[in-house]
Each structure stands twice: as structure tokens, then as C-alpha cells.
C-alpha atoms as a PDB file:
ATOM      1  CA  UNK A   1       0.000   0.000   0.000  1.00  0.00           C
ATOM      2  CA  UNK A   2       1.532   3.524  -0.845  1.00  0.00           C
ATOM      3  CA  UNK A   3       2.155   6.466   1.714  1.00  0.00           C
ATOM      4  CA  UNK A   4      -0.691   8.148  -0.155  1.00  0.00           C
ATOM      5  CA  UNK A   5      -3.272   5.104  -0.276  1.00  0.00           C
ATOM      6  CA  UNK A   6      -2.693   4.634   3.587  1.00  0.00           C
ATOM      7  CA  UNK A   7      -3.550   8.245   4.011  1.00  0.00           C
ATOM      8  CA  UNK A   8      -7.068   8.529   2.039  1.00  0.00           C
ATOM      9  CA  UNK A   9      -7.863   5.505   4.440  1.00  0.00           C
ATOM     10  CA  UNK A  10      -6.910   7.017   7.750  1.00  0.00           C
ATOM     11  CA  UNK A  11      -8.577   9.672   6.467  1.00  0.00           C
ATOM     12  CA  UNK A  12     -11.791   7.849   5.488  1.00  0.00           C
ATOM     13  CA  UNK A  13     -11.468   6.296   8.789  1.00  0.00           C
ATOM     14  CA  UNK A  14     -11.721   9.832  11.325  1.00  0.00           C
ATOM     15  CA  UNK A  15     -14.094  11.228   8.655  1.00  0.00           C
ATOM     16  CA  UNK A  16     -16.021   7.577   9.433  1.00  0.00           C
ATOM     17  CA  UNK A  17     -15.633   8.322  13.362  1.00  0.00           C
ATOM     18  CA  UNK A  18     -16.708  11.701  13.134  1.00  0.00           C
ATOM     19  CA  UNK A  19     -20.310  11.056  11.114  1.00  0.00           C
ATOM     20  CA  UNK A  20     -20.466   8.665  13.529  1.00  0.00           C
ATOM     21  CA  UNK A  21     -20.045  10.652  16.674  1.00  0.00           C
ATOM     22  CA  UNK A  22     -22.095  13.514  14.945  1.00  0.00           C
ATOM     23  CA  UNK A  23     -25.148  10.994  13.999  1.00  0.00           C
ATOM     24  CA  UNK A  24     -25.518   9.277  17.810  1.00  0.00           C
ATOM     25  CA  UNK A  25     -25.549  13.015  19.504  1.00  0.00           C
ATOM     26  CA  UNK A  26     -28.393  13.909  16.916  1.00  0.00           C
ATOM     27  CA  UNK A  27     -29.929  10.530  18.008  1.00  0.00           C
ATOM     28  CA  UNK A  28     -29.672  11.138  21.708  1.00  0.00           C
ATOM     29  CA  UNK A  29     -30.886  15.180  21.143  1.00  0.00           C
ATOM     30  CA  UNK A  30     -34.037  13.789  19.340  1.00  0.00           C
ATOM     31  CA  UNK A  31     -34.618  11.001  21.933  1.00  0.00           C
ATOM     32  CA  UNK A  32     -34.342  13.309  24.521  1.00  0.00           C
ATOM     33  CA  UNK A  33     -36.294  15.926  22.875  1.00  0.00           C
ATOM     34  CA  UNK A  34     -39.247  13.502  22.225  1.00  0.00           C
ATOM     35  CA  UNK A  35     -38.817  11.704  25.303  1.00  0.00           C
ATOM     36  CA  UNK A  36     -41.687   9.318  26.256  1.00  0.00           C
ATOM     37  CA  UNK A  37     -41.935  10.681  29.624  1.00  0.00           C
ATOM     38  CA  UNK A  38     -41.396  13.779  30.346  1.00  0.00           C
ATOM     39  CA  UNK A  39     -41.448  16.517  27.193  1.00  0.00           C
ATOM     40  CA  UNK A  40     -41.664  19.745  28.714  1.00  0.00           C
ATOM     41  CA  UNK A  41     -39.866  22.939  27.519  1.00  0.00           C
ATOM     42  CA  UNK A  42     -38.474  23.587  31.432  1.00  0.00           C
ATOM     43  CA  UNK A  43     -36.366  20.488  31.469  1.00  0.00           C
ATOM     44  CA  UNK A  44     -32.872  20.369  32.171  1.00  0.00           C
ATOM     45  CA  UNK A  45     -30.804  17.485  31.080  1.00  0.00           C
ATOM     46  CA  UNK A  46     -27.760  16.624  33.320  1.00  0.00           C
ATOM     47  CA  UNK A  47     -25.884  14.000  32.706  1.00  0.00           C
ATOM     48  CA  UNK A  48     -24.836  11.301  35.156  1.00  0.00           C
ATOM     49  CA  UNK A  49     -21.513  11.147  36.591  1.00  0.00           C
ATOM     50  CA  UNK A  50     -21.634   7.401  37.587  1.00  0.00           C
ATOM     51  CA  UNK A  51     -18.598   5.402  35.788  1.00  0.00           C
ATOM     52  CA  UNK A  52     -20.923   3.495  32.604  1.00  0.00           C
ATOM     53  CA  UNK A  53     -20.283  -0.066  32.872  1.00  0.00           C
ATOM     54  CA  UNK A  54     -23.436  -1.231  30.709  1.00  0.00           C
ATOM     55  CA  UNK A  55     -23.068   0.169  27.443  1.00  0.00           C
ATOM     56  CA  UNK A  56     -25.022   2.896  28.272  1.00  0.00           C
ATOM     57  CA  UNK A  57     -25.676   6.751  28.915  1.00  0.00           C
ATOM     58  CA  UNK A  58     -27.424   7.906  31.597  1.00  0.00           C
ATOM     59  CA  UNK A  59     -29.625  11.651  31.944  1.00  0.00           C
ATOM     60  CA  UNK A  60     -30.854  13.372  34.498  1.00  0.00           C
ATOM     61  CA  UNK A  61     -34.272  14.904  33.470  1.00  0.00           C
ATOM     62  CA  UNK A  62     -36.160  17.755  35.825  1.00  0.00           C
ATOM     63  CA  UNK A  63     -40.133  18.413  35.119  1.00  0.00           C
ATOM     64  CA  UNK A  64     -42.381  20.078  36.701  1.00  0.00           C
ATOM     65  CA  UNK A  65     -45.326  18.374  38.244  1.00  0.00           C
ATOM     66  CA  UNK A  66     -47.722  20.178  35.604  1.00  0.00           C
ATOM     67  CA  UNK A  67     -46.106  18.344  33.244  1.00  0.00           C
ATOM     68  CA  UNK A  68     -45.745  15.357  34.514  1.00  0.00           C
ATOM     69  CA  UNK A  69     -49.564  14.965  35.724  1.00  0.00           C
ATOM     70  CA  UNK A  70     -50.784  16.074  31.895  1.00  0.00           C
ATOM     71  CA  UNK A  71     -48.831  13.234  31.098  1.00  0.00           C
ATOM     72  CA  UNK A  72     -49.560  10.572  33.774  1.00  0.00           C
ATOM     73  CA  UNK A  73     -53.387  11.477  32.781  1.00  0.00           C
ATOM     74  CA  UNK A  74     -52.985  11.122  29.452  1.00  0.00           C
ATOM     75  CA  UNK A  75     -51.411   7.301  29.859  1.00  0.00           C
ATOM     76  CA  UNK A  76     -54.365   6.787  31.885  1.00  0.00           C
ATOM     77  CA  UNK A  77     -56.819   7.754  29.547  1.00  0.00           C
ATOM     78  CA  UNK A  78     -55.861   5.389  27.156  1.00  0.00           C
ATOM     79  CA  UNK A  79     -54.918   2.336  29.252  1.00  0.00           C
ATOM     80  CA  UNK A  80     -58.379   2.862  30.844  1.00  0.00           C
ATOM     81  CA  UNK A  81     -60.225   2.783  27.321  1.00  0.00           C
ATOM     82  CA  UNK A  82     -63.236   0.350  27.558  1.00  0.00           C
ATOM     83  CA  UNK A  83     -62.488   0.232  31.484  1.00  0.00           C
ATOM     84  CA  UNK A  84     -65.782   0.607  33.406  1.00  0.00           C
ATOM     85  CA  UNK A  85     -64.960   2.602  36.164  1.00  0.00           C
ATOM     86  CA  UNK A  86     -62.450   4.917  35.153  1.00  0.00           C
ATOM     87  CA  UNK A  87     -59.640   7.514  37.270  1.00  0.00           C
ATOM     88  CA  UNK A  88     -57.689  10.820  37.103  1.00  0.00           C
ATOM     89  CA  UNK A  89     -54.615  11.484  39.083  1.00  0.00           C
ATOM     90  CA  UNK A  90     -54.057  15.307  40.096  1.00  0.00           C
ATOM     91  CA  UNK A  91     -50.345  16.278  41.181  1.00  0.00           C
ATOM     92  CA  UNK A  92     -51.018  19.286  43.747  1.00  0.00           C
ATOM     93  CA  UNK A  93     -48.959  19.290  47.303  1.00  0.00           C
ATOM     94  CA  UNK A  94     -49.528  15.760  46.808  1.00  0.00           C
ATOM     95  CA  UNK A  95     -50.802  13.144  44.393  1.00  0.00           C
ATOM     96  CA  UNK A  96     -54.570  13.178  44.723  1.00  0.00           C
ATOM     97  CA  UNK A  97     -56.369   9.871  43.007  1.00  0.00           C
ATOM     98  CA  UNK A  98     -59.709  10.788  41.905  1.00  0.00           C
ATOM     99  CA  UNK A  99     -62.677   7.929  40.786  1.00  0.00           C
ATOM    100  CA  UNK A 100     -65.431   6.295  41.270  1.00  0.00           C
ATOM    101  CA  UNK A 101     -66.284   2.808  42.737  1.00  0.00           C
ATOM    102  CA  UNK A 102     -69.364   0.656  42.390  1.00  0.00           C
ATOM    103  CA  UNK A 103     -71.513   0.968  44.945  1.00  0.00           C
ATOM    104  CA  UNK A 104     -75.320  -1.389  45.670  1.00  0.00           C
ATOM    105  CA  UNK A 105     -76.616  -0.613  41.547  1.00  0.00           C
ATOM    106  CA  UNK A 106     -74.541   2.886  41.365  1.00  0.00           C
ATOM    107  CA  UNK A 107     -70.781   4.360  41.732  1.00  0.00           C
ATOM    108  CA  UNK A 108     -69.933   7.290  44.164  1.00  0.00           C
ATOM    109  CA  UNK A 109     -67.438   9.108  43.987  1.00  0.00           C
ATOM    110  CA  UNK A 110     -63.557   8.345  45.029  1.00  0.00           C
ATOM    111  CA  UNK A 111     -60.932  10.646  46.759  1.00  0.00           C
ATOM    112  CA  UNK A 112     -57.519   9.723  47.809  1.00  0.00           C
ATOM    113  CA  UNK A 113     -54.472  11.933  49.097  1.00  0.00           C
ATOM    114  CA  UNK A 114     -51.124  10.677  48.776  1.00  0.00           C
ATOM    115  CA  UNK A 115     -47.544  11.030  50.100  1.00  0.00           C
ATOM    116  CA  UNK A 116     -45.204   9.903  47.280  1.00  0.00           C
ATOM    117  CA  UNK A 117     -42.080   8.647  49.003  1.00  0.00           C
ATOM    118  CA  UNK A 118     -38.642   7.828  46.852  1.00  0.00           C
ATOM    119  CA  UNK A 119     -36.935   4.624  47.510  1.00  0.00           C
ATOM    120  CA  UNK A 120     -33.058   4.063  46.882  1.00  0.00           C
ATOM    121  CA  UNK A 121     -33.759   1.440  43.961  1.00  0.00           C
ATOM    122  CA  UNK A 122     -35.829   4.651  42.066  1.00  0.00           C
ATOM    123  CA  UNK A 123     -39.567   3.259  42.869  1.00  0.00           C
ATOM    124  CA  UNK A 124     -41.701   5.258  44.622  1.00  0.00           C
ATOM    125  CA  UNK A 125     -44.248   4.471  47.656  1.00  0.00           C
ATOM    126  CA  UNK A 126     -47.739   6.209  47.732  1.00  0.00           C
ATOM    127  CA  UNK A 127     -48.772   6.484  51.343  1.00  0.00           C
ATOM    128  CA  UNK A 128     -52.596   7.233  52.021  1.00  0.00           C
ATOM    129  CA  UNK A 129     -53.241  10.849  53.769  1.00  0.00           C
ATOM    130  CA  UNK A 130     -56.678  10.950  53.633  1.00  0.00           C
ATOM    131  CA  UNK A 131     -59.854   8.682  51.478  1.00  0.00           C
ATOM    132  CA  UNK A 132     -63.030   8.795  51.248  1.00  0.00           C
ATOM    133  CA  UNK A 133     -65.777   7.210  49.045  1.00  0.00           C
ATOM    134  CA  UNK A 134     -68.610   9.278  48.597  1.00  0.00           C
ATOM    135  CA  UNK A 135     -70.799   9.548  52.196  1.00  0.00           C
ATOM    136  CA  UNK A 136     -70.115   6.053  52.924  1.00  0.00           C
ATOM    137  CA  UNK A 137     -68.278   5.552  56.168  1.00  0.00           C
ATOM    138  CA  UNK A 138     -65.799   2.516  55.590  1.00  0.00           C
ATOM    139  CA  UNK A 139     -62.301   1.639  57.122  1.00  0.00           C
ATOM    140  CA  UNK A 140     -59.534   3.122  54.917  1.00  0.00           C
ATOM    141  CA  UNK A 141     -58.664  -0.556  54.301  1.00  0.00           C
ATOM    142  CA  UNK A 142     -61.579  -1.862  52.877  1.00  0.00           C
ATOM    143  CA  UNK A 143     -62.127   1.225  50.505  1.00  0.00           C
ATOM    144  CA  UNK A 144     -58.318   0.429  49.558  1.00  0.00           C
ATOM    145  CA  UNK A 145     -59.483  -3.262  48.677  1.00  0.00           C
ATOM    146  CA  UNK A 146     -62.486  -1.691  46.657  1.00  0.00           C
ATOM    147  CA  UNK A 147     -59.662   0.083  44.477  1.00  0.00           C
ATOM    148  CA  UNK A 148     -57.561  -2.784  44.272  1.00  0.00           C
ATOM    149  CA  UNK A 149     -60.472  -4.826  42.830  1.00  0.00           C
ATOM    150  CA  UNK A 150     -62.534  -2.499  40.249  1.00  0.00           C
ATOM    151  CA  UNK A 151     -60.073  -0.079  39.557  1.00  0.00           C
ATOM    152  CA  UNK A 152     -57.674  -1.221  36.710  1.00  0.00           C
ATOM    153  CA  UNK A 153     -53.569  -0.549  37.205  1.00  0.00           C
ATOM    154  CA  UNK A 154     -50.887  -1.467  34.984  1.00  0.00           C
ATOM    155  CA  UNK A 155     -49.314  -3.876  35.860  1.00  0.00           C
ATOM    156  CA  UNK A 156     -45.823  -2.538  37.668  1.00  0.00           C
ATOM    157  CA  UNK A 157     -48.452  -0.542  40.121  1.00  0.00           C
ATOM    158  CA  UNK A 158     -49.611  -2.641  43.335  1.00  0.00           C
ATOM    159  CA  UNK A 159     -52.068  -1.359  45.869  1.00  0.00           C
ATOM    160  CA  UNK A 160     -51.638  -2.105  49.396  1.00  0.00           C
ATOM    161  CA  UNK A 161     -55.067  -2.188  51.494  1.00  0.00           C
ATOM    162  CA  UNK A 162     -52.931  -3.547  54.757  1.00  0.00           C
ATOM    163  CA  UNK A 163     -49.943  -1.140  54.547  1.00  0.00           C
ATOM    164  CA  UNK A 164     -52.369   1.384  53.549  1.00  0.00           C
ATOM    165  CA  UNK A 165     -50.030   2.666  50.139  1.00  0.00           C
ATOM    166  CA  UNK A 166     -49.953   1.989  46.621  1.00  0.00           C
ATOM    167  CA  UNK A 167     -46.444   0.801  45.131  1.00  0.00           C
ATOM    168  CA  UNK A 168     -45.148   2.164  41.869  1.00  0.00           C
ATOM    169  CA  UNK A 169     -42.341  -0.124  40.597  1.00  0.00           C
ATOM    170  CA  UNK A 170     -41.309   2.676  38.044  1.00  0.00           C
ATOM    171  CA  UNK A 171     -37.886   0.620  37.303  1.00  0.00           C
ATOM    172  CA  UNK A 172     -40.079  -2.224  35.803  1.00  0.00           C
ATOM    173  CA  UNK A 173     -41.812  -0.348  33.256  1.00  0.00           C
ATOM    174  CA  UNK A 174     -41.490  -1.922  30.015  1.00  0.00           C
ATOM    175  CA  UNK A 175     -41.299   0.932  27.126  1.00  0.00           C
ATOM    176  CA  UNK A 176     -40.793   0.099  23.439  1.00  0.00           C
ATOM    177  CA  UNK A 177     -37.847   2.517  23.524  1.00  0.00           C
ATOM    178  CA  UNK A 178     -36.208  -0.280  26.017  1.00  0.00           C
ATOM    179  CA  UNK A 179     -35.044   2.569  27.972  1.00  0.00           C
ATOM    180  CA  UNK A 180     -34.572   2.326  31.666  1.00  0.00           C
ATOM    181  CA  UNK A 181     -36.321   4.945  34.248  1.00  0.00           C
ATOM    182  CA  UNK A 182     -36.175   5.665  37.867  1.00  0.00           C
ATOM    183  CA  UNK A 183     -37.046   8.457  40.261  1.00  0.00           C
ATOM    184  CA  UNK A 184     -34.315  10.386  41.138  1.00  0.00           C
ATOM    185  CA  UNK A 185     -36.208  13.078  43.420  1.00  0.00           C
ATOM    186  CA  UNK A 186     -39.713  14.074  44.392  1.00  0.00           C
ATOM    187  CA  UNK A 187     -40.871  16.827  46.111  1.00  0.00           C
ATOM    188  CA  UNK A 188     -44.619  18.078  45.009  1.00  0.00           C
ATOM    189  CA  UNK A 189     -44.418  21.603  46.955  1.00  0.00           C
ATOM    190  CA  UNK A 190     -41.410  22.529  46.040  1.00  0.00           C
ATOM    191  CA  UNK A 191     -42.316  21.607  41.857  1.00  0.00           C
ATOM    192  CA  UNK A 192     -39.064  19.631  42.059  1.00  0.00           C
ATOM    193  CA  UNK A 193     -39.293  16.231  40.193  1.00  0.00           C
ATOM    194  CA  UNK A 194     -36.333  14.499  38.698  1.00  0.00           C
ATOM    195  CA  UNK A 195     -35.674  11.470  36.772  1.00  0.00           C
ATOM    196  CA  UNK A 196     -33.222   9.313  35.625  1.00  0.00           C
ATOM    197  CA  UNK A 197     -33.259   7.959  32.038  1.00  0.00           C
ATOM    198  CA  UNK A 198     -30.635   5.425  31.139  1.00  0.00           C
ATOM    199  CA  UNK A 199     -30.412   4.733  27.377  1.00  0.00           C
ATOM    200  CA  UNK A 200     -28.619   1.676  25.818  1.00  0.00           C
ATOM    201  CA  UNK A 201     -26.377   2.135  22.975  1.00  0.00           C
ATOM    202  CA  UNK A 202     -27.619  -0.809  21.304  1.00  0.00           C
ATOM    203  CA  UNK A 203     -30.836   0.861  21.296  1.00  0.00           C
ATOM    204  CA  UNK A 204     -29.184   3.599  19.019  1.00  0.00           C
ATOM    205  CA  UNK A 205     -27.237   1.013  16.523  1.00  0.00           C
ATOM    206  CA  UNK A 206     -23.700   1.842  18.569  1.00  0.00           C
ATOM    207  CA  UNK A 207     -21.603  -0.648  18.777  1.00  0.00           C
ATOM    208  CA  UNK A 208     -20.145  -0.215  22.255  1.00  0.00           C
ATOM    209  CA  UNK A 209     -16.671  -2.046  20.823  1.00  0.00           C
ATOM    210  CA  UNK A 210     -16.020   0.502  18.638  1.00  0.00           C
ATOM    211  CA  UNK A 211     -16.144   3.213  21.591  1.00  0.00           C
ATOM    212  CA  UNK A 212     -13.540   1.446  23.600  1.00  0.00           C
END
């Protein structure tokens, strides 16, 4: 191979690199800018610090509870489509579940207030404040039991009646995007949310070899 052969293919080969480079960070700024779960304008995107040992990158991503509960309603809506008894979930100071439950040959009306508590594996616990289900006058538990029969959750949400609380296991979500997502931070009065989004490079055609 001549001096000038050998060059045109080094050459070909950082020009090769760079399109590459260049196409995964306009993958990861359209990802992120579409992101399933939390596109809001106010974002910020920092990423993570932590050593990456999976073939992956991970993000940071800070919402605002208005966004977050236009989205969390919107899921709702259409997981609940051709549900009977239907609910709304309203992010205020806390996360206030509102419904209905059957009730002799009618429904009255369902309120619950709840404390949304961040464990360290990124799932988050919902503990009751207050319930009530219309003017009936039933223990907290049994009301809780109501919900956990009629009302319909997906699948990675479990309610509680005993303890009282509703777990979210956030980290077992399955999204088409196969990205991973867990709560980084949660605090409703303060309008501070936070996630963490880990995407795979796989996910974005990278071959994680080639980075190395």
C-alpha cells in the first residue's frame, strides 16, 4: 500500500468516526427531545456522573409536576379505554387519586391523598393521607381493597389495602424505547421532580466495541 493510499484511508477512517459521533448526539438530542416521559420545555438534562459499565448513557431529566400529571393522565386515559370505572390522578402538594367505585346498583365518587415517598432502587411508595368514598363511612382498608379490585392498574403498580399505600415499581416499566427509568427526586411543593433515564447504545445502533 503507498504512503498516499494509507492516508485517504486514515482519512476515510476519522471522517467515518466523526459522522459517527455527529449521527448518535443527533440521536440522543431527538430522543431526549421527544422523550416518552417527560417533554416539557423547562427540562434540564444533566448527565450522570456514575462510571458506565453497561453500554449505556445515563440523563438526568427535571419536570415540573404540571407536566408530569398532563402526562400521567394522558397514559391513563388510554390504558383505561373500555375500562368501566375509570380515574384521574391530580399532582397538587400531593398526588390526589380521583374515581369512582361501584356501589349497591350505582358508583360514588372516590378521593384519595397521597404522600409519594422515593426509595433508593428509584420506585416510589404512595402512602394514604386521607380517602373517602362518597358519604359512605368505611375503614380506609376496605375502601383500599375496593380500588384494588374495580379499579384497573398497569401492571408494575400494586395497591396495598394492609400497609395502607400503593407501590409504583417505576424501574419495571417496560417501554418500546427499552429505555430504563427511575425516580431520582420528588418533592410536590417545592415543583421539584427528577428522573433518571438510562439509554442503551444498542438501542441507538452503537456498537459499544467501537467506543472502547
Amino acid at each position: 500500500m503507498t504512503a498516499h493510499e494509507e492516508k485517504r484511508k486514515r482519512k476515510n477512517k476519522w471522517r467515518g468516526l466523526f459522522y459517527s459521533l455527529l449521527g448518535f448526539n443527533i440521536i440522543v438530542i431527538i430522543v431526549l427531545a421527544t422523550l416518552l416521559f417527560w417533554p416539557v420545555s423547562e427540562r434540564e438534562i444533566i448527565p450522570n456522573q456514575k462510571p458506565n459499565t453497561e453500554g449505556s448513557s445515563e440523563f438526568v431529566v427535571r419536570t415540573t409536576k404540571q407536566n408530569l400529571n398532563e402526562l400521567v393522565n394522558a397514559y391513563l386515559q388510554e390504558m383505561l379505554q373500555g375500562s368501566k370505572h375509570h380515574y384521574s390522578i391530580s399532582l397538587e402538594d400531593d398526588v390526589h387519586l380521583m374515581g369512582e367505585l361501584p356501589a349497591f346498583s350505582t358508583t360514588v365518587p372516590l378521593s384519595v391523598h397521597l404522600e409519594p415517598l422515593v426509595l433508593d432502587n428509584g420506585d416510589i411508595i404512595l402512602k394514604q393521607r386521607s380517602i373517602s368514598i362518597g358519604l359512605l363511612e368505611l375503614p380506609n382498608q376496605k375502601i383500599m381493597e375496593y380500588m384494588d379490585k374495580y379499579l384497573d392498574m398497569p401492571e408494575w403498580v400494586t395497591i396495598n389495602p394492609k400497609e395502607e399505600e400503593i407501590y409504583v415499581a417505576v424501574t419495571e416499566m417496560e417501554m418500546k424505547s427499552n429505555f430504563k427509568v427511575s425516580v431520582e427526586h420528588i418533592d410536590l411543593e417545592a415543583n421539584h421532580l427528577a428522573f433518571r433515564i438510562q439509554i442503551p447504545y444498542k438501542r441507538l445502533g452503537i456498537d459499544t466495541l467501537k467506543l472502547d
